[in-house]
Structure formats: structure tokens, C-alpha cells
N, C-alpha and C. Protein backbone atom coordinates (compact mmCIF):
# COMPACT_ATOMS: atom_id res chain seq x y z
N UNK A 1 -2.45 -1.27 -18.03
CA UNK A 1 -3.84 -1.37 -18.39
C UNK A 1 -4.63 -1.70 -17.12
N UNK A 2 -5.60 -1.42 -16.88
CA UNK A 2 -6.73 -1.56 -15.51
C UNK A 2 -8.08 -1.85 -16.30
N UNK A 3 -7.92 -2.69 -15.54
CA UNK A 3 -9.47 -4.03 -15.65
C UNK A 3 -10.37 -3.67 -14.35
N UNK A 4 -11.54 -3.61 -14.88
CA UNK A 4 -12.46 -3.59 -13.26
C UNK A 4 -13.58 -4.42 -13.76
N UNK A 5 -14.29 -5.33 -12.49
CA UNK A 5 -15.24 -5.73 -12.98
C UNK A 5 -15.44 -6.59 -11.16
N UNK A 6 -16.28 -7.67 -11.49
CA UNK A 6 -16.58 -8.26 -10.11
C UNK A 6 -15.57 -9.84 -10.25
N UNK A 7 -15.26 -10.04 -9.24
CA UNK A 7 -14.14 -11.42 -9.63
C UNK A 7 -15.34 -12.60 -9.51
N UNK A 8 -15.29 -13.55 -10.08
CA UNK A 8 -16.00 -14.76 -10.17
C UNK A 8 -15.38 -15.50 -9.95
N UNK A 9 -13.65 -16.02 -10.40
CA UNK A 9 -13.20 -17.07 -9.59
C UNK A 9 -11.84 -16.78 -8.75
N UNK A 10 -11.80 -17.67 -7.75
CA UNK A 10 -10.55 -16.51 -7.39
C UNK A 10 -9.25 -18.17 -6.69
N UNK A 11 -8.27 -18.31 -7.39
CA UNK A 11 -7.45 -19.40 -6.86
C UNK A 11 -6.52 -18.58 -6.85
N UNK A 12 -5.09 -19.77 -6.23
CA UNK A 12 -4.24 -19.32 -6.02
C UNK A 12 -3.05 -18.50 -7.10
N UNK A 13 -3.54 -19.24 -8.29
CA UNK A 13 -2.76 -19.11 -9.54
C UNK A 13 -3.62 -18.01 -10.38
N UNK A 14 -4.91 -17.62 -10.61
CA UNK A 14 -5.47 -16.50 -11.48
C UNK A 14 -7.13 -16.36 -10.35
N UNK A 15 -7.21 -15.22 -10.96
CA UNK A 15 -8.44 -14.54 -11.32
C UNK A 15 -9.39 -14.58 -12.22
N UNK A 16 -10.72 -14.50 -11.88
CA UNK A 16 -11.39 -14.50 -13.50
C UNK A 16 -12.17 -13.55 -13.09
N UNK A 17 -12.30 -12.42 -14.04
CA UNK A 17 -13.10 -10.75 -13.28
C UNK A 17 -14.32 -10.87 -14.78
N UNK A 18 -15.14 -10.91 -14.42
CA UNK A 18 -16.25 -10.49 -15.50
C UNK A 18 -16.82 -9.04 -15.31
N UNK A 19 -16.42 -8.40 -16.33
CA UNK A 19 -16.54 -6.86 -16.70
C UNK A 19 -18.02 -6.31 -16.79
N UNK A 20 -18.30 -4.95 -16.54
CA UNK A 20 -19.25 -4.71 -16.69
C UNK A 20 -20.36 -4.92 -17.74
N UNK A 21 -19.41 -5.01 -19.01
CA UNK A 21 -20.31 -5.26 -20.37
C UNK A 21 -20.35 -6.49 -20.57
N UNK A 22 -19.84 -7.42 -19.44
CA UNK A 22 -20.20 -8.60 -20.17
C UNK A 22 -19.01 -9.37 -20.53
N UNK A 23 -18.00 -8.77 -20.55
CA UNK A 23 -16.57 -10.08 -21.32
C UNK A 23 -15.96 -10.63 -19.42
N UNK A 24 -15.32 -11.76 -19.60
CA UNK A 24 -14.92 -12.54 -18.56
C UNK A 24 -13.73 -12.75 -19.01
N UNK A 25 -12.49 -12.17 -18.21
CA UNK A 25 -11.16 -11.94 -18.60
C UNK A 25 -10.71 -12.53 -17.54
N UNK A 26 -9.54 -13.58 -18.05
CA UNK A 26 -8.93 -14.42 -16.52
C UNK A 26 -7.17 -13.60 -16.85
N UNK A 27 -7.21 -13.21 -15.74
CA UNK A 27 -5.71 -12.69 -15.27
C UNK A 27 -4.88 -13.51 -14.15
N UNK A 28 -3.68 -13.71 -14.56
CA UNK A 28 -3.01 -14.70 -13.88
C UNK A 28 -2.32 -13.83 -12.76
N UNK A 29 -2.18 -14.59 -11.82
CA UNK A 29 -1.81 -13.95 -10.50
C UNK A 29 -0.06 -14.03 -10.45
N UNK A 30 0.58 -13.44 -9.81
CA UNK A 30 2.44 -13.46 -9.84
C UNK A 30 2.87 -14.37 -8.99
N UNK A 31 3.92 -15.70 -9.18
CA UNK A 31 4.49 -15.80 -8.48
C UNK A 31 4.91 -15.20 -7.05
N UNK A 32 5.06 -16.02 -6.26
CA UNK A 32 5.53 -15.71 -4.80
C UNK A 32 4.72 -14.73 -4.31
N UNK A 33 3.56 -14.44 -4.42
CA UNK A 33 3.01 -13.78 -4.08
C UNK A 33 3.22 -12.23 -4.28
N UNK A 34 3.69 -11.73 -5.56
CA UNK A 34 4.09 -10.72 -5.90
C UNK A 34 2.39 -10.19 -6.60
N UNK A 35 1.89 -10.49 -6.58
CA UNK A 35 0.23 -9.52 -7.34
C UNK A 35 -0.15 -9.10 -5.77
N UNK A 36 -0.46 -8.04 -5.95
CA UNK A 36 -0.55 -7.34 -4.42
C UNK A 36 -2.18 -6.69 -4.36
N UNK A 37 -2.61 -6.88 -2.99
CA UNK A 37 -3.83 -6.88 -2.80
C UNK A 37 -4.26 -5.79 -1.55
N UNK A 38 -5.35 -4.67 -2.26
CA UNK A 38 -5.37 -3.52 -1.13
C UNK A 38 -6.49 -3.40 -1.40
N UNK A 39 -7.36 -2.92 -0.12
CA UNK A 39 -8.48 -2.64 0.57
C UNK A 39 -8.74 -1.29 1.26
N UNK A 40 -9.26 -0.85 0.90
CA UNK A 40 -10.35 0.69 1.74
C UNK A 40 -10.12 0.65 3.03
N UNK A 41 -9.24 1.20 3.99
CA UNK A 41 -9.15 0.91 5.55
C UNK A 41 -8.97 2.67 5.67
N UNK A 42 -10.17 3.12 6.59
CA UNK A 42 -10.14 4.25 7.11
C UNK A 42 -10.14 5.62 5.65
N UNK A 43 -10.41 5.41 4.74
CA UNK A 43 -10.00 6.73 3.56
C UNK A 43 -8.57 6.09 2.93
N UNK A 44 -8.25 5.16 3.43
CA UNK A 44 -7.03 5.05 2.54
C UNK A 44 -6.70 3.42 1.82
N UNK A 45 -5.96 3.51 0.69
CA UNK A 45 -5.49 1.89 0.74
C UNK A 45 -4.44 1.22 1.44
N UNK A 46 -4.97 0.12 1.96
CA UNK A 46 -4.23 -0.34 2.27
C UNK A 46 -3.60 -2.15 2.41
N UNK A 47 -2.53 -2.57 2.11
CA UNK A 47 -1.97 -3.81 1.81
C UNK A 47 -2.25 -4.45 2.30
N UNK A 48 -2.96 -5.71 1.75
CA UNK A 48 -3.53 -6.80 2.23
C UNK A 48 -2.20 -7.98 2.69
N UNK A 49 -1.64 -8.15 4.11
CA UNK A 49 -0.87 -9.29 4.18
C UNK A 49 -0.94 -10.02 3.80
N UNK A 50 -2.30 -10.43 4.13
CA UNK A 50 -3.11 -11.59 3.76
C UNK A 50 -4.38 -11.76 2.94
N UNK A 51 -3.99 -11.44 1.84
CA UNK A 51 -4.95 -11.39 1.21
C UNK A 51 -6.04 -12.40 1.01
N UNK A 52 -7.67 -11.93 0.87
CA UNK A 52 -8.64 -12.86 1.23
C UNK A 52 -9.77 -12.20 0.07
N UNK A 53 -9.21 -12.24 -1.12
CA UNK A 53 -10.13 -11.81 -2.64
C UNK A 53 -11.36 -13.18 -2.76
N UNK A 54 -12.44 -12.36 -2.43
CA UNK A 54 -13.71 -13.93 -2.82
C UNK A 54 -14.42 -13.18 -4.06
N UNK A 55 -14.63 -14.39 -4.57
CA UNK A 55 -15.73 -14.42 -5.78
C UNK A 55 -17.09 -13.68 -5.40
N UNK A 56 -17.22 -12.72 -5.94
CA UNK A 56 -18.41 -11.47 -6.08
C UNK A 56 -18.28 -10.07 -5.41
N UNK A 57 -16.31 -10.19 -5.51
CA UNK A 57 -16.17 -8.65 -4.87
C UNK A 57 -15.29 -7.88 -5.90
N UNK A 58 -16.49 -6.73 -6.10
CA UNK A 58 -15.69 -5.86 -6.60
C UNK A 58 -14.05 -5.72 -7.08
N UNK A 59 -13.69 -5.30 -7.86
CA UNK A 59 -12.41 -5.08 -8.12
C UNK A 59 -11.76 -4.21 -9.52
N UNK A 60 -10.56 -3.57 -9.01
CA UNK A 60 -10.13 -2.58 -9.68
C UNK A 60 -8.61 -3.06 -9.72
N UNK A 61 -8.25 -3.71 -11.56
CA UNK A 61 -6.83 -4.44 -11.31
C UNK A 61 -6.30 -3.81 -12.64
N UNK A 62 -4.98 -3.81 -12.16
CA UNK A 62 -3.71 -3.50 -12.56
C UNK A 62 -2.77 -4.17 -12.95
N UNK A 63 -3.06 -4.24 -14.83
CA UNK A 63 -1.86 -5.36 -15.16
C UNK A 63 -1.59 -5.28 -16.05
N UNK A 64 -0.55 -6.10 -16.51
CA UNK A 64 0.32 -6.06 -17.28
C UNK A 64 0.15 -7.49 -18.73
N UNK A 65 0.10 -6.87 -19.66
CA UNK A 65 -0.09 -7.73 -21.36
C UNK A 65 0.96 -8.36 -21.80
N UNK A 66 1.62 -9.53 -21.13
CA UNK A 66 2.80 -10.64 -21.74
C UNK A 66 2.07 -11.63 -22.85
N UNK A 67 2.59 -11.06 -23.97
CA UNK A 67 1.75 -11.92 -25.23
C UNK A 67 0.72 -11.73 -25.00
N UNK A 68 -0.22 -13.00 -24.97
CA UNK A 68 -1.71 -13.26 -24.88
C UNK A 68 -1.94 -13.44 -23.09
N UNK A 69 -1.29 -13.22 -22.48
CA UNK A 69 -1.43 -13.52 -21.13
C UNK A 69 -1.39 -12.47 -20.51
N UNK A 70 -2.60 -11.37 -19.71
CA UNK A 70 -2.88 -10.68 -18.65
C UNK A 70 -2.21 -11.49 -17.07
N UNK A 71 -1.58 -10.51 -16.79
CA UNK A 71 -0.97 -10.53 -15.47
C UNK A 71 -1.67 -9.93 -14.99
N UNK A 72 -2.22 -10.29 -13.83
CA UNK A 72 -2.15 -8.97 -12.33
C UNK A 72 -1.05 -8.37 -11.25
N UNK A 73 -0.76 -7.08 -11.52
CA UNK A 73 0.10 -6.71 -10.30
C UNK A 73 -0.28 -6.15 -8.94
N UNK A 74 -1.19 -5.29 -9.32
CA UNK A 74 -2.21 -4.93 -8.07
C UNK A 74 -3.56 -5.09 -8.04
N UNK A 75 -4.34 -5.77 -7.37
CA UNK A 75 -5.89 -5.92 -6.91
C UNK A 75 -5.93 -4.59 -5.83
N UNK A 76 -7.34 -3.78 -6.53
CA UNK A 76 -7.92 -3.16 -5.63
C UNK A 76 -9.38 -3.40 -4.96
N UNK A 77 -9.44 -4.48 -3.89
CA UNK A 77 -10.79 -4.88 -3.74
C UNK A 77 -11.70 -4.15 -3.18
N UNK A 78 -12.95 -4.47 -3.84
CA UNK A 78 -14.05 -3.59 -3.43
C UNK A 78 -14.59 -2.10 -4.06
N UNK A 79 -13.48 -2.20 -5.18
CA UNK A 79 -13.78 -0.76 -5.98
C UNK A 79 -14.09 -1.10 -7.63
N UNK A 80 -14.56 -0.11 -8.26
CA UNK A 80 -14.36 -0.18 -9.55
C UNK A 80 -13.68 0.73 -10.23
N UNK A 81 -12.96 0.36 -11.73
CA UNK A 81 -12.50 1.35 -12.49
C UNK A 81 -13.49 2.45 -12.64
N UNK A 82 -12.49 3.26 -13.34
CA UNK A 82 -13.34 4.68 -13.91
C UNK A 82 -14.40 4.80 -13.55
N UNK A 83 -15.46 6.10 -13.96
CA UNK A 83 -16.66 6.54 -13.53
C UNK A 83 -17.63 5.22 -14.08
N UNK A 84 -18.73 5.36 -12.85
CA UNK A 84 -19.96 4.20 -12.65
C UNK A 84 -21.00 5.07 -13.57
């Protein structure tokens, strides 16, 4: 499932992305640093070592529905889902 919206909070443990229409969905981030984070470099994506996700950037995420709990596996910062 892919979530896009702008992130509002951003720690080490989750995300909180508030969607275009309005709902504010917190997705929990992976252990060991397994939720992976890519950025627009030159036409292409590319892997954030170090990832540096701030509150009011764009984002296009990729995750996964355990019970009631949204995971993130990939952050795409700076983009949005589907057509604008």
C-alpha cells in the first residue's frame, strides 16, 4: 500500500504523514534502520545513507499493514503519490 502526503512528525521510531484530504496517519519506522529513505539526485532515486526526513517534506511511502499497525519500508522524499 503507498501513502503520500507531507510528514509532520518525523522521530526515530515513526512518522506521522498528513494526507492530502486531510487524515494524519502515523507509520512506524523498521528496526535497525531497515525503512529506507530515497531522494531525487540527478533524474534518479537515490539511497539516503543518512537519512535526514524533516517535518513539511513531501513524501511518497511504502508500507506494509501488520494488524492495526502501518509500517514503513521505503520513504520517497520530496514526491507525492499518484497524479496531483
Amino acid at each position: 500500500m503507498w501513502i503520500g502526503g507531507i510528514l509532520t512528525k518525523v522521530s526515530s521510531d515513526r512518522l506521522v504523514l498528513k494526507e492530502s484530504v486531510g487524515s494524519v496517519v502515523t507509520l512506524h519506522r523498521l528496526g535497525g534502520g531497515a525503512t529506507t529513505f530515497f531522494r531525487a539526485v540527478a533524474g534518479a532515486w537515490a539511497r539516503q545513507a543518512k537519512p535526514s526526513p524533516r517535518a513539511g517534506d513531501p513524501a511518497c511511502v511504502e508500507t506494509l499493514l501488520d494488524g492495526k499497525t502501518l509500517l514503513a519500508l521505503r520513504v520517497f522524499l520530496g514526491a507525492g503519490c499518484g497524479p496531483a
